[in-house]
Every structure is written in structure tokens, then in C-alpha cells.
PDB file of N, CA and C in Angstrom:
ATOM      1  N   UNK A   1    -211.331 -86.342  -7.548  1.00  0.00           N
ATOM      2  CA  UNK A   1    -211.922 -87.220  -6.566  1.00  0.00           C
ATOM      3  C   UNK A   1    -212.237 -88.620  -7.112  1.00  0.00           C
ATOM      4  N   UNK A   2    -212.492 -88.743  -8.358  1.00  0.00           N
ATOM      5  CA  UNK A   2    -212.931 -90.740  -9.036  1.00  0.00           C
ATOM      6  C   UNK A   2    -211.506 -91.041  -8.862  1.00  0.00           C
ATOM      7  N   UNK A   3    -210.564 -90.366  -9.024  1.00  0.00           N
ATOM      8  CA  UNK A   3    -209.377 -91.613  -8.739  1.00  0.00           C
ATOM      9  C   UNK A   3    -209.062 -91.571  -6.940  1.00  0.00           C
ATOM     10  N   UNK A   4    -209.155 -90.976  -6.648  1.00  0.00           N
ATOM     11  CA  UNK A   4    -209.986 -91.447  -4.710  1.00  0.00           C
ATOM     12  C   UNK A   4    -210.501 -92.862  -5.133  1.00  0.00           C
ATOM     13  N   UNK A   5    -211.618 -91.794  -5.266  1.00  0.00           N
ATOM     14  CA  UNK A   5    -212.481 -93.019  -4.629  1.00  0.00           C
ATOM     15  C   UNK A   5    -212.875 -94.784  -5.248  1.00  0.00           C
ATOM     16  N   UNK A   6    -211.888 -94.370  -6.779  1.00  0.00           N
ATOM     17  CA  UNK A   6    -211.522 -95.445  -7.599  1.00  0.00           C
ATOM     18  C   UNK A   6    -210.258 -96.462  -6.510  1.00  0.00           C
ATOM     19  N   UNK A   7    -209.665 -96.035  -6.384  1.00  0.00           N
ATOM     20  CA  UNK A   7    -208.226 -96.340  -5.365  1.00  0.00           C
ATOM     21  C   UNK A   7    -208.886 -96.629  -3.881  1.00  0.00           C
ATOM     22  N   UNK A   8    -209.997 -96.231  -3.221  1.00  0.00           N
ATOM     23  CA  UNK A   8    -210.431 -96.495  -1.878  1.00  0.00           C
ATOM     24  C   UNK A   8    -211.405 -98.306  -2.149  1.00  0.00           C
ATOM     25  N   UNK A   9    -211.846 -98.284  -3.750  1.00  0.00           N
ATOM     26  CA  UNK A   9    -212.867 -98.929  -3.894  1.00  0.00           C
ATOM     27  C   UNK A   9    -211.920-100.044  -3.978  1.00  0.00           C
ATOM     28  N   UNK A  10    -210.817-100.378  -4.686  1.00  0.00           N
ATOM     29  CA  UNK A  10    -209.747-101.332  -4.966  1.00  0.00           C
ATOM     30  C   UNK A  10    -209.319-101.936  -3.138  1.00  0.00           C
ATOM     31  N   UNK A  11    -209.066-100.651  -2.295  1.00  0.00           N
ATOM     32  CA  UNK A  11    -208.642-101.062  -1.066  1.00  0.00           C
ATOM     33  C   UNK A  11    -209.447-102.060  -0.554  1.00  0.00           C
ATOM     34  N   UNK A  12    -210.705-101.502  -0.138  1.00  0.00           N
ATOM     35  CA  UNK A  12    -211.920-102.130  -0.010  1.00  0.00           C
ATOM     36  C   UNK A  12    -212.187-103.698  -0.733  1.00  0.00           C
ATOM     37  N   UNK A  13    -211.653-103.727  -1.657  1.00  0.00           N
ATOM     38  CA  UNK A  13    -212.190-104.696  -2.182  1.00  0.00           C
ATOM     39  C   UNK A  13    -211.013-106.146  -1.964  1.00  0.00           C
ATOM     40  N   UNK A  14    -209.534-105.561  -2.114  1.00  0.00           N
ATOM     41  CA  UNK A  14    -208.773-106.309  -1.763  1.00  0.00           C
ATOM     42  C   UNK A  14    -208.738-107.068  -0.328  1.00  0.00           C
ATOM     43  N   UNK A  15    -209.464-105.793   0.909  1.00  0.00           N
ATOM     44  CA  UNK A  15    -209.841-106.185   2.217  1.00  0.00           C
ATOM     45  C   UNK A  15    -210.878-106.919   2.424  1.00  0.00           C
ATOM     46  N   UNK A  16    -211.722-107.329   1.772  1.00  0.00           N
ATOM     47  CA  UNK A  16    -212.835-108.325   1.632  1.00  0.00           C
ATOM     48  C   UNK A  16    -212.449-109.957   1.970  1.00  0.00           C
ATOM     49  N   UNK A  17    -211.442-109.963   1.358  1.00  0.00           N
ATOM     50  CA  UNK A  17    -210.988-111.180   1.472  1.00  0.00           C
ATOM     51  C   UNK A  17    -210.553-111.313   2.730  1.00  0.00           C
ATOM     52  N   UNK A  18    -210.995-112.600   3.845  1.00  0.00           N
ATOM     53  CA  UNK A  18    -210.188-113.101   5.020  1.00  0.00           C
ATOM     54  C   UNK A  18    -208.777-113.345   4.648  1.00  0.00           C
ATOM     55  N   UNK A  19    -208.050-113.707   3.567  1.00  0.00           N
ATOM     56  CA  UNK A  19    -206.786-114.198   3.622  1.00  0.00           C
ATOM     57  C   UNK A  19    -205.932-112.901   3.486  1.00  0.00           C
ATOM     58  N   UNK A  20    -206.537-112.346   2.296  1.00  0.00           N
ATOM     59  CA  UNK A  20    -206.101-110.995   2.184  1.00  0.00           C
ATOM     60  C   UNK A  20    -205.745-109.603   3.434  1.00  0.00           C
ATOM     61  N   UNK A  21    -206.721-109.834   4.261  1.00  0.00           N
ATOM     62  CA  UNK A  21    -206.976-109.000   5.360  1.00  0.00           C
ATOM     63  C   UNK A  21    -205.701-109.943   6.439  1.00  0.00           C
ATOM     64  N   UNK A  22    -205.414-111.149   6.657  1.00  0.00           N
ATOM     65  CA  UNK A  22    -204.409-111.630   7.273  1.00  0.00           C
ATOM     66  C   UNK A  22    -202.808-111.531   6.713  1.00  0.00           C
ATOM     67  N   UNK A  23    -202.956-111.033   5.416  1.00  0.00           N
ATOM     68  CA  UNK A  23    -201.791-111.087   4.972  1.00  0.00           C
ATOM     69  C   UNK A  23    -201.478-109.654   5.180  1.00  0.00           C
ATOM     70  N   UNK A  24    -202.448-108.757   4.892  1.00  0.00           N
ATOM     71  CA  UNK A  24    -201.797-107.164   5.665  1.00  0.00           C
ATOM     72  C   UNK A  24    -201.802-107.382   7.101  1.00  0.00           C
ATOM     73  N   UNK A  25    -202.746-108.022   8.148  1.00  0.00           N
ATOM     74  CA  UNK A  25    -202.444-108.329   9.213  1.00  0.00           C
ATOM     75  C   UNK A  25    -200.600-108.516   9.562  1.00  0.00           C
ATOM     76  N   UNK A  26    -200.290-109.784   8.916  1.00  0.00           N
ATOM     77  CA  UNK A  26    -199.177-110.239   9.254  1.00  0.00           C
ATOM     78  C   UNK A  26    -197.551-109.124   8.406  1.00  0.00           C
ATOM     79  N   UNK A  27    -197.957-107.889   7.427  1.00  0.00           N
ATOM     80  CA  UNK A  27    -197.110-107.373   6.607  1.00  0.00           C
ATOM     81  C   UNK A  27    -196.900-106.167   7.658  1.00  0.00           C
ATOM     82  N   UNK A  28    -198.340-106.313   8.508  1.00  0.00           N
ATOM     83  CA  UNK A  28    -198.097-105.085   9.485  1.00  0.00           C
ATOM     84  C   UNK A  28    -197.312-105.174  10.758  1.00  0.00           C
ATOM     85  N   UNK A  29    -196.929-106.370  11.171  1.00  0.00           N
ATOM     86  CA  UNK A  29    -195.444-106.286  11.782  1.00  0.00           C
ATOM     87  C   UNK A  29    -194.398-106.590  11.520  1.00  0.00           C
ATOM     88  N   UNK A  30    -194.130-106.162  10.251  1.00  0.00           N
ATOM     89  CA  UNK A  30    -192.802-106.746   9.069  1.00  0.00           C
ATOM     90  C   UNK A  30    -192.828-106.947   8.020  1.00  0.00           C
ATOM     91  N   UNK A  31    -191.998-106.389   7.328  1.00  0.00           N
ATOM     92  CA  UNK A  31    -191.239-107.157   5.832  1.00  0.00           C
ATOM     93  C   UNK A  31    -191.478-108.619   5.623  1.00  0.00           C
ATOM     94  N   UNK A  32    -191.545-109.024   5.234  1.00  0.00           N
ATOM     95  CA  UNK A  32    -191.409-110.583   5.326  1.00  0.00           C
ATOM     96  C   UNK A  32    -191.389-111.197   3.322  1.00  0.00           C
ATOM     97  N   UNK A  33    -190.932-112.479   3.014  1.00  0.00           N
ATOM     98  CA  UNK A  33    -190.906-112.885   1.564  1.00  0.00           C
ATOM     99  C   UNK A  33    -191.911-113.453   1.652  1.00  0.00           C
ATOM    100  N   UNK A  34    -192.286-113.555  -0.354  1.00  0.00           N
ATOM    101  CA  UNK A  34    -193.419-114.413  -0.584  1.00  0.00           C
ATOM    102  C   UNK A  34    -193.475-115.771   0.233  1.00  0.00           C
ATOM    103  N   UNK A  35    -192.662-116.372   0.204  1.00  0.00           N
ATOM    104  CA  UNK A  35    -192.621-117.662   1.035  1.00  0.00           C
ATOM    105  C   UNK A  35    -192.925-117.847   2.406  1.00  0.00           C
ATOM    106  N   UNK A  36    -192.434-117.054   3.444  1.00  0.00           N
ATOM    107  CA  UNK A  36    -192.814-116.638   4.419  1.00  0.00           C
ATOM    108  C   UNK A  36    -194.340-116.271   4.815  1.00  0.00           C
ATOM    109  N   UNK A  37    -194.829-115.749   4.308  1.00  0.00           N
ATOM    110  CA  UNK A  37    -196.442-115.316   3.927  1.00  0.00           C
ATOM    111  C   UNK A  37    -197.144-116.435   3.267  1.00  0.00           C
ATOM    112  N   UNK A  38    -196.765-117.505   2.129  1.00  0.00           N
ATOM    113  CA  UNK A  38    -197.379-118.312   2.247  1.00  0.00           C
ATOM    114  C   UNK A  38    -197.164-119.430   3.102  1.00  0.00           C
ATOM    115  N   UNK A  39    -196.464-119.618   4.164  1.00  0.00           N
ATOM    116  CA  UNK A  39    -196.210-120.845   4.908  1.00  0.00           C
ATOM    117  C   UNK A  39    -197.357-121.231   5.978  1.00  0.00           C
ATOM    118  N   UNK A  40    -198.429-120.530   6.406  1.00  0.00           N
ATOM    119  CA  UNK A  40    -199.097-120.658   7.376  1.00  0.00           C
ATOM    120  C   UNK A  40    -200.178-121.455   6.653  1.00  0.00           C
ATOM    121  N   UNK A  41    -200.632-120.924   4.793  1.00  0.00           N
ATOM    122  CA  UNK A  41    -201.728-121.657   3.944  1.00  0.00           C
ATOM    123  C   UNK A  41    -201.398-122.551   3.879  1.00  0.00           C
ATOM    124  N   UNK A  42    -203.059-123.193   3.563  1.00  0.00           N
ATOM    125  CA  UNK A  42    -203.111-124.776   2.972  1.00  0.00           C
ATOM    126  C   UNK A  42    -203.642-124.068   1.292  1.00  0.00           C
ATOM    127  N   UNK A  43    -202.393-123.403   0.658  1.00  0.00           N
ATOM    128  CA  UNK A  43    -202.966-123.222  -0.533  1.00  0.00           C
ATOM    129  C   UNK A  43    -201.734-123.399  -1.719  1.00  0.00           C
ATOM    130  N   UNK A  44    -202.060-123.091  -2.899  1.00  0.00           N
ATOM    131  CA  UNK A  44    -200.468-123.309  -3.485  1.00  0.00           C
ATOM    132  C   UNK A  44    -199.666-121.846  -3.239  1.00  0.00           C
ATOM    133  N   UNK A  45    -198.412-121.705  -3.560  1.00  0.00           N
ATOM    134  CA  UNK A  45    -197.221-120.375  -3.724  1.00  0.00           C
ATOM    135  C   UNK A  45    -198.210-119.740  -4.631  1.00  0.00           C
ATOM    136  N   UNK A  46    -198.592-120.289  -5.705  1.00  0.00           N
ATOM    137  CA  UNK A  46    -199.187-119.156  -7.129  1.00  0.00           C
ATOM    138  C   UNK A  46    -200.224-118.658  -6.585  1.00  0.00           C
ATOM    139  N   UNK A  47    -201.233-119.118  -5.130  1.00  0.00           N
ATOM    140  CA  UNK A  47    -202.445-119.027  -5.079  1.00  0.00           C
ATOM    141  C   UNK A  47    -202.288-117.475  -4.229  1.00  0.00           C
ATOM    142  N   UNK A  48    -201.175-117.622  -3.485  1.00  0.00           N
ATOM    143  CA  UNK A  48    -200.729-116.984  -2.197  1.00  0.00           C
ATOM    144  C   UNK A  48    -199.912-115.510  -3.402  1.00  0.00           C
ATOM    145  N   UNK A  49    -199.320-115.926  -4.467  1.00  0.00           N
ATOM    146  CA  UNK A  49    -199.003-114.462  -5.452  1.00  0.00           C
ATOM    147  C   UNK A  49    -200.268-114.430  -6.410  1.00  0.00           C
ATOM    148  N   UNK A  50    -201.368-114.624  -6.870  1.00  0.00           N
ATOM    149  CA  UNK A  50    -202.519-113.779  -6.973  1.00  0.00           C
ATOM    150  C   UNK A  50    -203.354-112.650  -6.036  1.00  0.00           C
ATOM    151  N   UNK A  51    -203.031-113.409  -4.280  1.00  0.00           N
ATOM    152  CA  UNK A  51    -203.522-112.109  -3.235  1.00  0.00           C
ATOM    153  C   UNK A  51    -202.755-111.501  -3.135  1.00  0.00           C
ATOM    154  N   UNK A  52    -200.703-111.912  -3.538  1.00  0.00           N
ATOM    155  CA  UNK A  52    -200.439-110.376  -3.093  1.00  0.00           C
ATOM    156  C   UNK A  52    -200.405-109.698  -4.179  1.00  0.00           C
ATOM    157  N   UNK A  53    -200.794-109.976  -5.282  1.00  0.00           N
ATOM    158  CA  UNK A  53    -201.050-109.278  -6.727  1.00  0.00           C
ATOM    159  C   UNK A  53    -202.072-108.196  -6.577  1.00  0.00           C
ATOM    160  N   UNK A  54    -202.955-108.876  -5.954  1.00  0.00           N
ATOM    161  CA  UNK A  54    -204.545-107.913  -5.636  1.00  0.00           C
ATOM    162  C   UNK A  54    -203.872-106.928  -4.295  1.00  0.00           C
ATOM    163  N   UNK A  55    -203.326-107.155  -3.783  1.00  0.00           N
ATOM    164  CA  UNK A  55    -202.954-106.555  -1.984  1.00  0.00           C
ATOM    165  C   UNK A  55    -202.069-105.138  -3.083  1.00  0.00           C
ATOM    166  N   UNK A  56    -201.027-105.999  -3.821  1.00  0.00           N
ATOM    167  CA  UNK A  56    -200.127-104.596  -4.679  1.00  0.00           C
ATOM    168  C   UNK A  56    -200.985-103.395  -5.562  1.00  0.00           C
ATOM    169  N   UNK A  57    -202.278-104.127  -6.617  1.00  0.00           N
ATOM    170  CA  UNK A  57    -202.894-103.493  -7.274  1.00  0.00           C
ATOM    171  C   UNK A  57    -203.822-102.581  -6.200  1.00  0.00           C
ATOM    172  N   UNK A  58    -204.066-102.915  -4.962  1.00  0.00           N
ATOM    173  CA  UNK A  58    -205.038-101.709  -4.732  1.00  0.00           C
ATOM    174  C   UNK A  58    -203.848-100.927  -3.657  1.00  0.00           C
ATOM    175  N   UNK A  59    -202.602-101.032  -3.697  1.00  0.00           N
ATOM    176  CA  UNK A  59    -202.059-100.623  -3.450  1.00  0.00           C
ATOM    177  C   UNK A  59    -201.495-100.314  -1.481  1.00  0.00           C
ATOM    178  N   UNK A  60    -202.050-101.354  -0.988  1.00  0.00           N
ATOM    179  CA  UNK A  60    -201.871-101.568  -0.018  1.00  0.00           C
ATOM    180  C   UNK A  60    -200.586-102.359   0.410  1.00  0.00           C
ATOM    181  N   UNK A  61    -199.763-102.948  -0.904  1.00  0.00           N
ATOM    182  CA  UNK A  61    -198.571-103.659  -0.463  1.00  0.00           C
ATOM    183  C   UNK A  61    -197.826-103.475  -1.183  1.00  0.00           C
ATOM    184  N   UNK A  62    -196.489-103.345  -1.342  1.00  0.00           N
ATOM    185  CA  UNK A  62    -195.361-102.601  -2.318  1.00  0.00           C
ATOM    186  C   UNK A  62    -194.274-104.071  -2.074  1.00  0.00           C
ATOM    187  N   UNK A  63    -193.788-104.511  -3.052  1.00  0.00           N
ATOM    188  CA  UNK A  63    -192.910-105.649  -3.181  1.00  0.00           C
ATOM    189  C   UNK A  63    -191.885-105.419  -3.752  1.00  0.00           C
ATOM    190  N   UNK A  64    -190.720-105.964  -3.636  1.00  0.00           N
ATOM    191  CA  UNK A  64    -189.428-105.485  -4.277  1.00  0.00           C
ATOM    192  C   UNK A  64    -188.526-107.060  -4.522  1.00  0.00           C
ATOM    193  N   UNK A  65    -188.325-107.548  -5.549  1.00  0.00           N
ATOM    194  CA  UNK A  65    -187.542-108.761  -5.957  1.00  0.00           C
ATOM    195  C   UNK A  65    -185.713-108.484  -5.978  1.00  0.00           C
ATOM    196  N   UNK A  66    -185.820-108.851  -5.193  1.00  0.00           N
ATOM    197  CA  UNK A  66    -183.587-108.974  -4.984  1.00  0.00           C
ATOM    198  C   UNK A  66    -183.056-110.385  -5.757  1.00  0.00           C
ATOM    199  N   UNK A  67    -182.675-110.764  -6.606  1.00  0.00           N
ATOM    200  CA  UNK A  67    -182.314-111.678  -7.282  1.00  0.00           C
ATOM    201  C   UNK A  67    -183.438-112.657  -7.393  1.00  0.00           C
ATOM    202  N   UNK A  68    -183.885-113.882  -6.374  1.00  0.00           N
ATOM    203  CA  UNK A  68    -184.683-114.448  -6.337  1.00  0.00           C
ATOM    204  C   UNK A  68    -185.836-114.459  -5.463  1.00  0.00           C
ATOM    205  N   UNK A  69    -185.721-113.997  -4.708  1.00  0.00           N
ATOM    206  CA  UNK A  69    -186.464-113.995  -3.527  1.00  0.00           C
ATOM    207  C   UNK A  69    -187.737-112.281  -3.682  1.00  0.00           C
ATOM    208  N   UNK A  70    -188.327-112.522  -3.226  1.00  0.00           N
ATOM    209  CA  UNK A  70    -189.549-111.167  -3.324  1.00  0.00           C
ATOM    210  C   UNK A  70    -190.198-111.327  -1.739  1.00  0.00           C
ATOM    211  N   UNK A  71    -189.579-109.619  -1.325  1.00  0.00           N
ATOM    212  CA  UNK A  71    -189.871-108.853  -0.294  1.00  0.00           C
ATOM    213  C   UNK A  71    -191.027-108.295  -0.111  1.00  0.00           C
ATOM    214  N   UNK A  72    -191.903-108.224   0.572  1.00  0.00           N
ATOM    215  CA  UNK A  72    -193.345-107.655   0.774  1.00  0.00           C
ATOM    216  C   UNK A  72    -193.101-106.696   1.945  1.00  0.00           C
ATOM    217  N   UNK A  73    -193.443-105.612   1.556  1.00  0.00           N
ATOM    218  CA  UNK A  73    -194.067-104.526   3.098  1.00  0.00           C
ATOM    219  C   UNK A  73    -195.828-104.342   2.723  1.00  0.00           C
ATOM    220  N   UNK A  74    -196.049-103.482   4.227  1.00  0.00           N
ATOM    221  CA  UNK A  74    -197.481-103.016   4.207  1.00  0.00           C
ATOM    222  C   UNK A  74    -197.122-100.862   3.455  1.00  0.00           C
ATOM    223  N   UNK A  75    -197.637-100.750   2.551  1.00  0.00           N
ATOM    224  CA  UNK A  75    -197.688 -99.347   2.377  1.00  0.00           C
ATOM    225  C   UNK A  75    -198.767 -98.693   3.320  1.00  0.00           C
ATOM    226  N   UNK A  76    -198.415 -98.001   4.215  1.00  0.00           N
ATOM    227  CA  UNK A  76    -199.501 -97.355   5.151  1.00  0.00           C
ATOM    228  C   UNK A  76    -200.130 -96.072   4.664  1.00  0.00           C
ATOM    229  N   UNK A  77    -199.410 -95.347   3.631  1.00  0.00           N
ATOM    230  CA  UNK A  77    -200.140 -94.633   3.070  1.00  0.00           C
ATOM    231  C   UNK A  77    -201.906 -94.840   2.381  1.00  0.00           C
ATOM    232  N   UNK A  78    -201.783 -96.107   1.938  1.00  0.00           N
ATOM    233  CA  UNK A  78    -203.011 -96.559   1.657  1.00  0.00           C
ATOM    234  C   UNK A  78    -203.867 -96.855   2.281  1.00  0.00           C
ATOM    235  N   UNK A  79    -203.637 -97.289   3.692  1.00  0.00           N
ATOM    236  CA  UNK A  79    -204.010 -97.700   4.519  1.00  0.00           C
ATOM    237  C   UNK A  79    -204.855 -96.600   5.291  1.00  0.00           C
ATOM    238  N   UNK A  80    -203.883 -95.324   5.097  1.00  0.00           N
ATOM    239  CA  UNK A  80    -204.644 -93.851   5.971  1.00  0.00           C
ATOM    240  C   UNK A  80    -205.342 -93.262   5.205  1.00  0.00           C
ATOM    241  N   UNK A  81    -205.489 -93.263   4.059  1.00  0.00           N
ATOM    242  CA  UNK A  81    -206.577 -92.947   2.980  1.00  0.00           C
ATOM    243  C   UNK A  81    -207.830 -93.436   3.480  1.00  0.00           C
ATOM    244  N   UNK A  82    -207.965 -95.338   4.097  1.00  0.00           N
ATOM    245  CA  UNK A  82    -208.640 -95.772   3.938  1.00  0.00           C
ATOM    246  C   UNK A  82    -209.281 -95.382   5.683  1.00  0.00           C
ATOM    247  N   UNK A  83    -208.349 -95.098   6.708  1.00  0.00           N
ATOM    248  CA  UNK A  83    -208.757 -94.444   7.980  1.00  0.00           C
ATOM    249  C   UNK A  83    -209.482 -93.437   7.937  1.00  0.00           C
ATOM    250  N   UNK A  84    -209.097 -92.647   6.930  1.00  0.00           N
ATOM    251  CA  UNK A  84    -209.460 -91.065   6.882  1.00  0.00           C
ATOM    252  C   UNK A  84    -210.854 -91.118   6.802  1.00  0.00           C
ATOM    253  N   UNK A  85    -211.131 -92.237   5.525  1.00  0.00           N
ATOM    254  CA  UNK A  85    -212.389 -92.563   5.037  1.00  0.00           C
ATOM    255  C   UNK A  85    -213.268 -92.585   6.375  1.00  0.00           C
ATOM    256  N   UNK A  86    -213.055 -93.530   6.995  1.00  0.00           N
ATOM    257  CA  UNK A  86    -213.758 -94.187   7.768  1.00  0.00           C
ATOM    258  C   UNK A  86    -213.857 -92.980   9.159  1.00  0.00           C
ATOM    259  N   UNK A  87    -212.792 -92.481   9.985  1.00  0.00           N
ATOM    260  CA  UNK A  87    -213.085 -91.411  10.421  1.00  0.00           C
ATOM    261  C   UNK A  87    -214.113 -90.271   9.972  1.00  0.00           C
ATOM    262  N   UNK A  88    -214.031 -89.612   8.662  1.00  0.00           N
ATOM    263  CA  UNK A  88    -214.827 -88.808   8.066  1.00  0.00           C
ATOM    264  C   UNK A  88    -216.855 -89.744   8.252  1.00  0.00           C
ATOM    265  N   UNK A  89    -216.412 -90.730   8.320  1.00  0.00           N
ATOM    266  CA  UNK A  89    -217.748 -91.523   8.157  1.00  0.00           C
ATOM    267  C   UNK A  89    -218.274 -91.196   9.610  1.00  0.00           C
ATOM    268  N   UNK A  90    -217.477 -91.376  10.726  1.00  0.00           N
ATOM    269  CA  UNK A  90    -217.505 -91.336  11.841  1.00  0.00           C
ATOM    270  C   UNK A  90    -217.793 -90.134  12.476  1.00  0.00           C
ATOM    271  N   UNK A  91    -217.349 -88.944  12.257  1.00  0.00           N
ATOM    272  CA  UNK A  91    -217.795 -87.877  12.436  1.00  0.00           C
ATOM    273  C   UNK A  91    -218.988 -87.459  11.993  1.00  0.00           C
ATOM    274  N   UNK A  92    -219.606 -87.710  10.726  1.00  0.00           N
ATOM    275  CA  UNK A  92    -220.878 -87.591  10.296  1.00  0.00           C
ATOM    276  C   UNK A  92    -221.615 -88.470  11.105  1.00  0.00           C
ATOM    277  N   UNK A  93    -221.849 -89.498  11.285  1.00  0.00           N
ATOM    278  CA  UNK A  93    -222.401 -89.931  12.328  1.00  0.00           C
ATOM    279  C   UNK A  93    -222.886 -89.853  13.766  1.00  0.00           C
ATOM    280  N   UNK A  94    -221.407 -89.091  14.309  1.00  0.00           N
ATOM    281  CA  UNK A  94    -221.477 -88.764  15.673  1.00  0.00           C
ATOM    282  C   UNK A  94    -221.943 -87.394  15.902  1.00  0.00           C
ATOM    283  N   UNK A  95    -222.249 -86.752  14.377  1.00  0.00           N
ATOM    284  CA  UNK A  95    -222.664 -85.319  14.473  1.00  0.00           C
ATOM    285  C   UNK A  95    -224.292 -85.301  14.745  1.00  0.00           C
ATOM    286  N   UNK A  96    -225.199 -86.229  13.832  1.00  0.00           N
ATOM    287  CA  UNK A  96    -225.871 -87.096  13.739  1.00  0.00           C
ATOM    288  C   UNK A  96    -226.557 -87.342  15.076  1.00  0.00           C
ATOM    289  N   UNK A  97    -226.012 -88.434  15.624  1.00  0.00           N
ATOM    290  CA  UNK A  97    -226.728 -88.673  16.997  1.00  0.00           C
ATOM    291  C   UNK A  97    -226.410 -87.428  17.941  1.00  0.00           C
ATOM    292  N   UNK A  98    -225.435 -86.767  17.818  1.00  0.00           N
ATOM    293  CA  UNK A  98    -225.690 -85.553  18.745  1.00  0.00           C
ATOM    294  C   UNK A  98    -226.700 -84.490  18.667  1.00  0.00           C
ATOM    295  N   UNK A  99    -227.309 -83.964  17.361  1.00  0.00           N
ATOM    296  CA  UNK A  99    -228.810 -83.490  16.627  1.00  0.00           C
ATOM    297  C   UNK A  99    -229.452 -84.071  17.487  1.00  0.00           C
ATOM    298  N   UNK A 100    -229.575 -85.636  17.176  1.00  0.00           N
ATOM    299  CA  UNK A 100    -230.842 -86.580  17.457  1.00  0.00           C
ATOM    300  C   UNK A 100    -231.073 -86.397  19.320  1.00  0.00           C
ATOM    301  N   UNK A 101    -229.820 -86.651  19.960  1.00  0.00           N
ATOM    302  CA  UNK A 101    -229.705 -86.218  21.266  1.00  0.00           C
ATOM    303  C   UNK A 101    -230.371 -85.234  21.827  1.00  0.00           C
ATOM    304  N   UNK A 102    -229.775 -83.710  21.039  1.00  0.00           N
ATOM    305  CA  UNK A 102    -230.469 -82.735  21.338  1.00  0.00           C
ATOM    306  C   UNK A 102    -231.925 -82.329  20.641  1.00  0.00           C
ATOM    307  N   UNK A 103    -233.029 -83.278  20.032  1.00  0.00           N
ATOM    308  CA  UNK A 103    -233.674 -83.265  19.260  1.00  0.00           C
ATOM    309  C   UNK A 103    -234.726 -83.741  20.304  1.00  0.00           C
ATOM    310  N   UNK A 104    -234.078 -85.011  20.827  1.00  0.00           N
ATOM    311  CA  UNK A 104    -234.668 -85.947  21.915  1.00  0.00           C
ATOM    312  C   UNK A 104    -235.188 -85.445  23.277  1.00  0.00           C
ATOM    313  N   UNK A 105    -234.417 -84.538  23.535  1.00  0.00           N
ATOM    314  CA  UNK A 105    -234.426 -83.475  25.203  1.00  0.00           C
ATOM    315  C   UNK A 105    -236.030 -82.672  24.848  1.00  0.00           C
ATOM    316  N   UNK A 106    -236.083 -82.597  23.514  1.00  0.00           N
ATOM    317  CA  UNK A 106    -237.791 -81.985  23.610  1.00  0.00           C
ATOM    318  C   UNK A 106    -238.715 -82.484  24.259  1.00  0.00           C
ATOM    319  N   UNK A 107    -238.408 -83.630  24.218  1.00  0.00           N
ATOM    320  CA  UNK A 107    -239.726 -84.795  24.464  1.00  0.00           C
ATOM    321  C   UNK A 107    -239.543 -85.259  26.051  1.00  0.00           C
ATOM    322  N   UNK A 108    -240.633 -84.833  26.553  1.00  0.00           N
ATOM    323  CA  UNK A 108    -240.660 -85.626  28.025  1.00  0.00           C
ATOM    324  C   UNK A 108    -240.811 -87.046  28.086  1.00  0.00           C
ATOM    325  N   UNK A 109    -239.642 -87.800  28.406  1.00  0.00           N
ATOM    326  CA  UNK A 109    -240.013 -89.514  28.759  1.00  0.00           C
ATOM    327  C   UNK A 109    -239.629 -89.905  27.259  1.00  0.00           C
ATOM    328  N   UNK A 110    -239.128 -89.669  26.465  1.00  0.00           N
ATOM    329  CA  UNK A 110    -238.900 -90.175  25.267  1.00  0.00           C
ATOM    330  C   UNK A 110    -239.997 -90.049  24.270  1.00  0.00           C
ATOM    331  N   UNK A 111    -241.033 -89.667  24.609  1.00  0.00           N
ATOM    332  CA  UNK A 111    -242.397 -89.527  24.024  1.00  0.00           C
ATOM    333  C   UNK A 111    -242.108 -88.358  22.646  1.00  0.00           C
ATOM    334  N   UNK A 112    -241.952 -89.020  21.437  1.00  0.00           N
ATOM    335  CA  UNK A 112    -241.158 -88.535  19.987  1.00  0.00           C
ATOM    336  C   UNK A 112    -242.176 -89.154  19.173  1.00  0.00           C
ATOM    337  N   UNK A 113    -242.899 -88.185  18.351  1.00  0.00           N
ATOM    338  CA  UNK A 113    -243.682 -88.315  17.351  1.00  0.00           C
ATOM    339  C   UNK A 113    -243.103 -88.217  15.586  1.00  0.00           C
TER     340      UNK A 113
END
């Protein structure tokens, strides 16, 4: 389970970033090259391959170089790791207020000590 949750913590952390989070945004309807992905920034090419450096290391983006040019996809496997997470969070929660729900029906008028 530490390399979980070592590998969920990397996801997480790569998704922190607004640019980062737009660049899986935009990998998630396509392939697309480094160049392509940086054309929308006001930043440099090197600035735009340090996020997808971080996007590859937590493993949310898989790249492949054909002579000169470098291909980016979104790996969704990483991505459902990071759903699962968040579902599992979600169910504990909703288990949670359903207790509290039926916890609540004791009390006439909301009246909870």
C-alpha cells in the first residue's frame, strides 16, 4: 500500500498546479506534441517540458519521441487510481450522513443534544 499511496501523493501533487491540471485537461482529448501543448503559454518550451516532466513522473502522462518531435497522451490508468480514491472517499461519507440522517429522526424538530 506506500507505493499506492506514494504514486496517488505524486498524482495529487502534479494536479495542484493550474497549468498542469490544463495540460491533462487538453491530453484528455488527444495525443498532441510538446509544441502543440505549449502554444496556448506565455511561458518558455523548457518551462512547458518541466510540467510535462512532473505530469510523466507522477505518472499521469506517457510520452514517446519519433525522431524529433515528442508525442504526449493522458495515461488513464492513473487517473482511475486517483477516481477510485476519491469515490472510496465518497462512500465513506455518504455512509456517514446516512447514520447522521438516521441518528437525526430521534429528535423531534431537530432538537439534538
Amino acid at each position: 500500500m506506500p507505493h499506492a499511496t506514494a504514486n496517488l501523493d505524486l498524482t495529487f501533487q502534479a494536479l495542484a498546479d493550474p497549468t498542469r491540471r490544463d495540460i491533462v485537461e487538453r491530453l484528455s482529448r488527444g495525443q498532441a506534441t510538446v509544441s502543440e501543448i505549449a502554444e496556448p503559454y506565455a511561458m518558455s518550451l523548457p518551462a512547458v517540458v518541466q510540467h510535462l516532466a512532473l505530469l510523466e513522473a507522477s505518472g499521469l502522462v506517457r510520452s514517446e519521441k519519433v525522431g524529433r518531435v515528442r508525442t504526449c497522451r493522458i495515461d488513464t490508468a492513473t487517473l482511475s487510481l486517483a477516481e477510485m480514491w476519491f469515490n472510496r472517499r465518497r462512500a465513506e461519507w455518504d455512509q456517514r450522513l446516512d447514520r447522521l440522517g438516521e441518528h437525526l429522526k430521534h429528535f423531534p424538530d431537530g432538537e439534538s443534544n
